[in-house]
Protein backbone atom coordinates (compact mmCIF):
# COMPACT_ATOMS: atom_id res chain seq x y z
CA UNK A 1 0.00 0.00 0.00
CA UNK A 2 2.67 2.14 0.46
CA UNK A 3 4.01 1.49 -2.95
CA UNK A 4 0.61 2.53 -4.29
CA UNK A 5 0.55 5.80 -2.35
CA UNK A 6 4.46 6.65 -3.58
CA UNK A 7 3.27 6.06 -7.17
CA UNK A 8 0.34 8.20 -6.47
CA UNK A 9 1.35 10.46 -5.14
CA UNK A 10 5.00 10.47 -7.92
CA UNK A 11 2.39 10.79 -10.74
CA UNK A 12 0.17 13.65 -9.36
CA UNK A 13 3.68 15.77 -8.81
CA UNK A 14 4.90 14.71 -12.44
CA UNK A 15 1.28 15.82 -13.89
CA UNK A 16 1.39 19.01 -11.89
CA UNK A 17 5.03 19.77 -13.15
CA UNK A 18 4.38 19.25 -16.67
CA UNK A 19 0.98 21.47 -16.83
CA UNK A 20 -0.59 17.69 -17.46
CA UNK A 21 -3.08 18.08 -14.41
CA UNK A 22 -5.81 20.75 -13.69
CA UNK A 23 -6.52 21.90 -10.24
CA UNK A 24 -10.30 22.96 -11.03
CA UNK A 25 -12.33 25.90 -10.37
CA UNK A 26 -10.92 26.49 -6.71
CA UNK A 27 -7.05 26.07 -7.44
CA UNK A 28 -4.88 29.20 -6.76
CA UNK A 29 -3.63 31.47 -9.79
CA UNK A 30 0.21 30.49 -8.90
CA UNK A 31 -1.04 26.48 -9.14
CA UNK A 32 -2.68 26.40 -12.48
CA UNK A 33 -0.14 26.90 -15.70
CA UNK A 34 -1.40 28.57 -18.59
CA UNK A 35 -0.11 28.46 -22.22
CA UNK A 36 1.17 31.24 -23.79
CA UNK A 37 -1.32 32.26 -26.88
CA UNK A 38 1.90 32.66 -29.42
CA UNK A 39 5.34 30.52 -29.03
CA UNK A 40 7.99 33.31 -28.01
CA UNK A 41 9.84 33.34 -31.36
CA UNK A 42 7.02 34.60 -32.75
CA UNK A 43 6.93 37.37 -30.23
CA UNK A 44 10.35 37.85 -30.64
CA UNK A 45 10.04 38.45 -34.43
CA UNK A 46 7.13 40.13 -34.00
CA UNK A 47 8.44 43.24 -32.15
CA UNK A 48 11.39 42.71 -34.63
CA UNK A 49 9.37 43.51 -37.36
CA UNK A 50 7.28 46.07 -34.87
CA UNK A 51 11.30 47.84 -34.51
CA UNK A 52 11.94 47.92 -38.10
CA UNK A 53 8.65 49.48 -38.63
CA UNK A 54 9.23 52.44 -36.40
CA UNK A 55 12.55 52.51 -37.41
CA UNK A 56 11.55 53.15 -41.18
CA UNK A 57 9.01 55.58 -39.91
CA UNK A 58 11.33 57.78 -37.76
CA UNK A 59 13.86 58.17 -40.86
CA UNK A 60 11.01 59.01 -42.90
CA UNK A 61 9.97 61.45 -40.51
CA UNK A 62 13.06 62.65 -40.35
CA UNK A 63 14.24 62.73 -44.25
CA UNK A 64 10.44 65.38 -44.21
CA UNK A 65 12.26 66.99 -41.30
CA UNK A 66 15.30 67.38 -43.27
CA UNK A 67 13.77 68.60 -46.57
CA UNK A 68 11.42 71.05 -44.35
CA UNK A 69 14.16 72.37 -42.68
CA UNK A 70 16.20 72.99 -46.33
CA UNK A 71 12.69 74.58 -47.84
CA UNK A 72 12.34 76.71 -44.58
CA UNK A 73 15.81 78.17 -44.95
CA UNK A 74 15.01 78.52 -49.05
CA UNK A 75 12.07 80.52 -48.39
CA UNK A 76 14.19 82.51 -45.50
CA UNK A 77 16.69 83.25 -48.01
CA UNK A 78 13.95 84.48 -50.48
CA UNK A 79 12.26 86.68 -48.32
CA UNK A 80 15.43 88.44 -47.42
CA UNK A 81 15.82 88.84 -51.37
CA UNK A 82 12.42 90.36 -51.66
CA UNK A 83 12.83 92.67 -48.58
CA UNK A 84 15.81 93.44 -50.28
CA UNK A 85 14.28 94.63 -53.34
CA UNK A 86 11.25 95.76 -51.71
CA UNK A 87 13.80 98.27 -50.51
CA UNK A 88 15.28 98.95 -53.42
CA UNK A 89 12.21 99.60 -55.24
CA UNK A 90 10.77 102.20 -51.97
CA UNK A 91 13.91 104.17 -52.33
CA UNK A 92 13.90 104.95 -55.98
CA UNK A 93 10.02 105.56 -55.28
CA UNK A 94 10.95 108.04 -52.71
CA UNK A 95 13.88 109.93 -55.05
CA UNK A 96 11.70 110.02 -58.10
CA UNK A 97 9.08 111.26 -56.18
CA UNK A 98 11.23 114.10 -54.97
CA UNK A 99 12.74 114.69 -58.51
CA UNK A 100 9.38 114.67 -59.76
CA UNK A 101 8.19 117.36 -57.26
CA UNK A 102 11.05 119.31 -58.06
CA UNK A 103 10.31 120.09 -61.48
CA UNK A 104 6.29 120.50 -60.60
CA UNK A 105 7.79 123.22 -58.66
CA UNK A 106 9.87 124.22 -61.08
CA UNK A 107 6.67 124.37 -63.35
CA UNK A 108 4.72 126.25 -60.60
CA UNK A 109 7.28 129.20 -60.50
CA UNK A 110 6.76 129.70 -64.40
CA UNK A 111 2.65 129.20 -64.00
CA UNK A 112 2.93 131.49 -61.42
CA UNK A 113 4.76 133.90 -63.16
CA UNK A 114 2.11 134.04 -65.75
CA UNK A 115 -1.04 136.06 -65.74
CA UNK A 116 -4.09 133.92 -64.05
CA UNK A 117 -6.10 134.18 -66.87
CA UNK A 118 -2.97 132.49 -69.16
CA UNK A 119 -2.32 130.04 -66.56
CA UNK A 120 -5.27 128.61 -66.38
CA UNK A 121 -5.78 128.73 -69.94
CA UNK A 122 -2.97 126.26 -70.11
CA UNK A 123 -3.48 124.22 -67.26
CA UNK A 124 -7.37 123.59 -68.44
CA UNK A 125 -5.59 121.74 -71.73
CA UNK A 126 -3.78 119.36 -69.38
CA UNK A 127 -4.31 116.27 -67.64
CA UNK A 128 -6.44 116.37 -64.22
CA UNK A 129 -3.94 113.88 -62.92
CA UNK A 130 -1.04 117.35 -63.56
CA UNK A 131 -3.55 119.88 -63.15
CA UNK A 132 -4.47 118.65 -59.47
CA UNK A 133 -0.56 118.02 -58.53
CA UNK A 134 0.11 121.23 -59.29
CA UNK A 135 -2.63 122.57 -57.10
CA UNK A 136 -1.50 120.49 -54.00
CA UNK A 137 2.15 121.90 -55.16
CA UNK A 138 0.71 125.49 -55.38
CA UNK A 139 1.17 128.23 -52.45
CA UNK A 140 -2.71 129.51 -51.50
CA UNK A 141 -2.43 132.48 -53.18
CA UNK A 142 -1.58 131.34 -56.43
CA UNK A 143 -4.59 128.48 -56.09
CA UNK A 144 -7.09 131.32 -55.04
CA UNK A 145 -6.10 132.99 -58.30
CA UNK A 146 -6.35 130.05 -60.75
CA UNK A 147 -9.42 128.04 -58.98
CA UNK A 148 -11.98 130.48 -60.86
CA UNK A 149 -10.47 130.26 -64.18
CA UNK A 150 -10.01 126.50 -64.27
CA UNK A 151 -12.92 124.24 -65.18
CA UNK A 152 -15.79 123.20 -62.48
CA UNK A 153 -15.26 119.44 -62.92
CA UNK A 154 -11.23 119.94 -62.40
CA UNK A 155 -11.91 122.01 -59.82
CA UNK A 156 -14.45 119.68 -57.72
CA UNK A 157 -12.51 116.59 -58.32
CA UNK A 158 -9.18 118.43 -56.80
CA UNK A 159 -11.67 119.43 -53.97
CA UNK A 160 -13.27 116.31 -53.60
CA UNK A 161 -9.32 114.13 -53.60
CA UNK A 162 -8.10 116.85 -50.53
CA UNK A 163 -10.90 116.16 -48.50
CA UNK A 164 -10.72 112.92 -48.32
């Protein structure tokens, strides 16, 4: 009998070893064995494969990083050309602007020189664009002499353009 037991009891330790023998519903957690769902190589090779994955996706991310940075400094580089010219373009505004109102005044001293009546006889045959610079270029006086001789329309549209 004591053979028996010995066997017995040999057999239930060998099934519990092996994960050949199930407790049942009231066996403790650290008793019952449970089988992993995937064999570990395939774990192994999974996060492998999971690695290479973000590892292709981070060089990606940064070859975009890379060509952003390159277009960033392109576009820096162009808007320092265009400020640049921008520049450029304001100052040769500004000194054609002034050479431009230098010979309006130039023009001014020989209209003013004239009669009125002459004056405005000339000024009526040119441009309102001219004929309205050289009344914001004109001293008071001079414009007080000329505004009755010129034409009404001239006249109100120079009005209308200083009071706005």
């Amino acid at each position: 009998m004591t053979k028996v037991l010995l066997t017995l009891a040999l057999v239930f330790l060998a099934l519990n070893l092996f994960g050949g023998f199930h407790m049942g519903p009231g066996a403790d957690a650290a008793e019952v064995r449970t089988v992993p769902a995937k064999p570990p190589a395939n774990d192994a090779a999974a996060l492998e494969a999971k690695r290479q994955q973000l590892a292709q996706k981070e060089a990606q991310l940064q070859a975009k990083e890379a060509a952003l940075k390159q277009l960033s400094a392109q576009l820096d580089s162009r808007v320092k050309e265009l400020n640049l010219a921008k520049k450029g373009i304001e100052e040769s505004l500004v000194a054609k602007k002034k050479q431009d109102d230098e010979r309006y005044k130039k023009m001014i001293k020989i209209y003013k020189g004239l009669k009125p009546q002459d004056a405005a006889d000339l000024l009526n045959k040119l441009d309102d664009k001219i004929v309205i610079e050289m009344l914001n270029l004109m001293d008071q006086k001079t414009a007080v002499k000329l505004i009755p001789l010129l034409t009404q329309p001239r006249v109100l549209e120079w009005t209308r353009l200083n009071l706005q």
